[in-house]
Protein backbone atom coordinates (compact mmCIF):
# COMPACT_ATOMS: atom_id res chain seq x y z
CA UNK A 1 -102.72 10.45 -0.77
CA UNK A 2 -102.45 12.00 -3.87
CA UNK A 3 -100.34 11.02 -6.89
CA UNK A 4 -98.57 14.39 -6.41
CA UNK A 5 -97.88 13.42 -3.11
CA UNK A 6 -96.76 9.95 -4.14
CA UNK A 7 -94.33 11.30 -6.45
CA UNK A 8 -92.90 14.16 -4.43
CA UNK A 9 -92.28 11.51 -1.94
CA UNK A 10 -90.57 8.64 -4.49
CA UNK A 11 -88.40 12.36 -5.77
CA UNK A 12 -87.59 13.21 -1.98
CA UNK A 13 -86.29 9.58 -1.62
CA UNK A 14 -84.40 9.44 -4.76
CA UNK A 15 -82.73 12.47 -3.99
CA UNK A 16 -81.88 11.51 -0.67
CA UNK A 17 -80.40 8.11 -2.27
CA UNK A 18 -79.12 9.85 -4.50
CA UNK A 19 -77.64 12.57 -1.89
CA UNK A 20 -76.36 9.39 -0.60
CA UNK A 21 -74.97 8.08 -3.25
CA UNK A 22 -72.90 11.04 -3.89
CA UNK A 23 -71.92 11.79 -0.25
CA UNK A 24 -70.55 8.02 -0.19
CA UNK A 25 -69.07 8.21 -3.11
CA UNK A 26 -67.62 11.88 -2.25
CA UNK A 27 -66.04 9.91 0.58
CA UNK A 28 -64.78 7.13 -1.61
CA UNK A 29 -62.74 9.50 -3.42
CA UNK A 30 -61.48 11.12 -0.60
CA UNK A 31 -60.16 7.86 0.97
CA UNK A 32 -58.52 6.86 -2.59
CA UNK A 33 -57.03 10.27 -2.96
CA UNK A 34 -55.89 10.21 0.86
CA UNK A 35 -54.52 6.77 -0.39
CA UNK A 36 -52.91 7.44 -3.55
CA UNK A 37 -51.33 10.54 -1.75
CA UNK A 38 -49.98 8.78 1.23
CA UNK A 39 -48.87 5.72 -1.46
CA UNK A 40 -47.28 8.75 -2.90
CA UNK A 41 -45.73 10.51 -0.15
CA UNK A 42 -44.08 6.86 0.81
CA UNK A 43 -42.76 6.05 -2.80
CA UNK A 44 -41.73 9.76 -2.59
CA UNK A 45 -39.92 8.89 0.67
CA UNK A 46 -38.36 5.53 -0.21
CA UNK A 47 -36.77 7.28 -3.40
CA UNK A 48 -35.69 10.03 -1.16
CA UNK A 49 -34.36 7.58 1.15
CA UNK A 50 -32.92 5.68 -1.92
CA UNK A 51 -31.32 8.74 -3.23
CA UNK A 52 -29.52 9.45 0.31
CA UNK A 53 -28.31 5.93 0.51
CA UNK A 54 -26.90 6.68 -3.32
CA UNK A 55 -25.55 9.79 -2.15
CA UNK A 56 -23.94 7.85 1.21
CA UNK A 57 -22.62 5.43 -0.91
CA UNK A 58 -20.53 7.58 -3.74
CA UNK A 59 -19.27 9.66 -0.64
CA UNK A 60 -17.60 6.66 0.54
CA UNK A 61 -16.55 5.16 -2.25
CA UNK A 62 -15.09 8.44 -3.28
CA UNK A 63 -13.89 9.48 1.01
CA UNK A 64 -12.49 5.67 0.51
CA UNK A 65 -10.72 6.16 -2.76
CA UNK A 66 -9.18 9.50 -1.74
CA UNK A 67 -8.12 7.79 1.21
CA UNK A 68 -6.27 4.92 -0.83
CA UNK A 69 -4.62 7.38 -3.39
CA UNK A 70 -3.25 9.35 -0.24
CA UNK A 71 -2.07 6.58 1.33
CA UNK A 72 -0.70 4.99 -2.13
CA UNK A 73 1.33 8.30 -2.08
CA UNK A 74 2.60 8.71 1.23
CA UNK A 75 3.95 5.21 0.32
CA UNK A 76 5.63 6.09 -2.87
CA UNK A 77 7.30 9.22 -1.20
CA UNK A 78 8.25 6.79 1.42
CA UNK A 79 9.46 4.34 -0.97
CA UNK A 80 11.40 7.18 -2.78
CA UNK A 81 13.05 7.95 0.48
CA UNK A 82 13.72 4.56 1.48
CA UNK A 83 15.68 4.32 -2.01
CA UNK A 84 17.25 7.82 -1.08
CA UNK A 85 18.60 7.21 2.07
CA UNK A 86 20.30 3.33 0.33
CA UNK A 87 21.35 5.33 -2.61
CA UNK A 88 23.14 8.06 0.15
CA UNK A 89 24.24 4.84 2.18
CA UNK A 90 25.94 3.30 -1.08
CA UNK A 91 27.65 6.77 -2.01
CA UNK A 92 29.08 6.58 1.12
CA UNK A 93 29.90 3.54 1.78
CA UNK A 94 31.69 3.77 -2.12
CA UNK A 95 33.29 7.28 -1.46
CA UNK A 96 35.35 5.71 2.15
CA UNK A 97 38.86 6.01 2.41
CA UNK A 98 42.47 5.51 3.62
CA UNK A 99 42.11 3.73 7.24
CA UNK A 100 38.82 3.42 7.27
CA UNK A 101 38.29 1.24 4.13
CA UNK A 102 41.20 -0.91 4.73
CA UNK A 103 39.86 -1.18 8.56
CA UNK A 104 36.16 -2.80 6.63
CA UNK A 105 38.36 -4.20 4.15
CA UNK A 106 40.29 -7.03 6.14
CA UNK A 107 37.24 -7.01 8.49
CA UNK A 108 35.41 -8.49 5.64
CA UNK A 109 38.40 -10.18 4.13
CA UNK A 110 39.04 -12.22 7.52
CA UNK A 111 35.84 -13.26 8.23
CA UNK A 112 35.55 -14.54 4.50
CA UNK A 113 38.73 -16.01 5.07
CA UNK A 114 37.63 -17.60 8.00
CA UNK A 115 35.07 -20.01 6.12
CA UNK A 116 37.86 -21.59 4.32
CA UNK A 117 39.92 -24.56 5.14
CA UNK A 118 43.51 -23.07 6.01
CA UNK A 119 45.47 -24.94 3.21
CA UNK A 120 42.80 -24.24 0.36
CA UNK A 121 44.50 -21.49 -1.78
CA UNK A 122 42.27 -18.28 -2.35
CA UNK A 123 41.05 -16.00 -4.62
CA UNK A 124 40.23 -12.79 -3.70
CA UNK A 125 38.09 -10.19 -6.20
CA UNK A 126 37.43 -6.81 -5.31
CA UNK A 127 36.36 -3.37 -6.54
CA UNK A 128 38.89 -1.99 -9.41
CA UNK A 129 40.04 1.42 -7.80
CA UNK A 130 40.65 -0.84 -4.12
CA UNK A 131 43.20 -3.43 -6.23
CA UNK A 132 46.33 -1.79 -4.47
CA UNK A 133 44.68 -2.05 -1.13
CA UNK A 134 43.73 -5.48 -1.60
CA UNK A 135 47.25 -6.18 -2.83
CA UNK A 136 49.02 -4.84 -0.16
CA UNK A 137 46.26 -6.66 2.31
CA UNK A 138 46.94 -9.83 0.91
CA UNK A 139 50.43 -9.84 1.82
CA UNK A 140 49.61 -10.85 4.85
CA UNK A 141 47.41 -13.77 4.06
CA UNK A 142 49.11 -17.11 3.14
CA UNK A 143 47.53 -18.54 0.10
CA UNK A 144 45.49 -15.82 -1.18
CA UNK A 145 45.90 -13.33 -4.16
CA UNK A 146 44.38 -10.68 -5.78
CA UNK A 147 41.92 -12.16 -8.42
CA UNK A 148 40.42 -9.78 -10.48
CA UNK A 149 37.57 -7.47 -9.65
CA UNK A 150 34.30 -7.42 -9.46
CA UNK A 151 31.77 -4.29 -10.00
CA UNK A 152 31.19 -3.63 -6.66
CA UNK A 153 30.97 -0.47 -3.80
CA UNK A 154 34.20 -2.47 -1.89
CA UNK A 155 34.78 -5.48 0.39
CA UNK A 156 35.91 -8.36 -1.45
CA UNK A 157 34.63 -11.52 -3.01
CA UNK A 158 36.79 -14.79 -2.39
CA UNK A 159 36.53 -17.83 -4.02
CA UNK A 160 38.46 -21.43 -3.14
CA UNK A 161 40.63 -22.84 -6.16
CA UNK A 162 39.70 -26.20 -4.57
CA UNK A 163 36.08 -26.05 -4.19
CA UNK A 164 33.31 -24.02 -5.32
CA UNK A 165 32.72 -21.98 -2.34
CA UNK A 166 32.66 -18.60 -2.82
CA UNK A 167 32.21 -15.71 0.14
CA UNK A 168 30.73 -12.50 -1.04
CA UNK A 169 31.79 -10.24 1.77
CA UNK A 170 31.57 -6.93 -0.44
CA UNK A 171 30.41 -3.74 0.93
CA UNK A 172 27.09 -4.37 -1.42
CA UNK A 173 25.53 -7.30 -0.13
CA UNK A 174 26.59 -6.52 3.84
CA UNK A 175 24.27 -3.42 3.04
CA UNK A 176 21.44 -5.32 1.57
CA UNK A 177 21.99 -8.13 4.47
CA UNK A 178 21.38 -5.34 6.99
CA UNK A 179 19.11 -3.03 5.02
CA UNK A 180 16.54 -6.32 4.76
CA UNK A 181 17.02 -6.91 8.16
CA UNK A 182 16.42 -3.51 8.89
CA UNK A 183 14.17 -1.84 6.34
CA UNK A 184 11.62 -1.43 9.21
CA UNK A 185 13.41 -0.27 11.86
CA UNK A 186 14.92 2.31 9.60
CA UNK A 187 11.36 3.00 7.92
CA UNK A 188 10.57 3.65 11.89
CA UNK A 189 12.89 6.18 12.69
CA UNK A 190 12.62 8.12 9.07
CA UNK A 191 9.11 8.49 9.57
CA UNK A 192 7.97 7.95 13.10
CA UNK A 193 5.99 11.32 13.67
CA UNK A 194 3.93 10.28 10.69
């Protein structure tokens, strides 16, 4: 064997190794850049993913919050017509006349009446513009007279000279009495298609 031989041989095997070497680390590369790109295609994904849920998340809150400020104002409109509707009830209930107000008034005057012992003498207040009707109502009551009045829609307020008990029959708090105990029911009926 000759030394050409010898080193054509030692060249052919280096190269191979070195073929070797090159294919293997060709193939390391490829795995690391196969790597880094699928590591990159899932941090691509979870931020994608992230960036949804972000997304899902404001739409929410904001679907949520549009919700609450549409609800917040179909409750002030409600609210508003709740306190139309009493203010309507107390114009009307102030704006009665003739038989009908003195038919409420001694309603409300007897049953006020009625809480008081039958010898105790009794003070009666009303609204101003109802004094002559309350006058001329009291005539037929022993024991009570026409006190004074009170800023009221009507009805009457009456008080016992002998003890502190006072009745407050007045138009006012009968309609408060029956709005509270009501509110819902009327609340109901105002807006039951909604």
């Amino acid at each position: 064997m000759s030394l050409q031989t010898v080193v054509e041989d030692i060249r052919d095997e280096a190269r191979a190794r070195a073929q070797e070497i090159s294919d293997a680390a060709d193939e390391r590369a490829e795995e690391i850049i196969a790597d880094a790109e699928a590591d990159a295609d899932q941090i691509r994904e979870e931020r994608e993913a992230e960036v949804e849920r972000t997304i899902e998340q404001e739409r929410e809150q904001r679907l949520s919050s549009a919700k609450l400020e549409a609800k917040q104002a179909r409750l002030n409109a409600r609210r508003d017509i709740l306190e139309d509707v009493h203010g309507d009830v107390e114009d009307a209930l102030a704006a009665l006349e003739g038989d009908r107000r003195e038919e409420l008034t001694r309603a409300l005057l007897d049953a006020a009446v009625d809480e008081f012992d039958d010898s105790d003498e009794l003070s009666v207040y009303g609204r101003a513009s109802d004094q002559s009707l309350l006058e001329d109502v009291l005539d037929d009551y022993d024991g009570a007279t026409y006190a004074g009045e009170r800023d009221c829609l009507g009805g009457v307020v009456v008080e016992s000279n002998e003890s502190r008990v006072r009745v407050n029959n007045t138009f006012d708090s009968i309609l408060e009495d029956v709005w509270e105990d009501n509110l819902k029911a009327i609340s109901d009926r105002l807006f039951e298609d909604q």
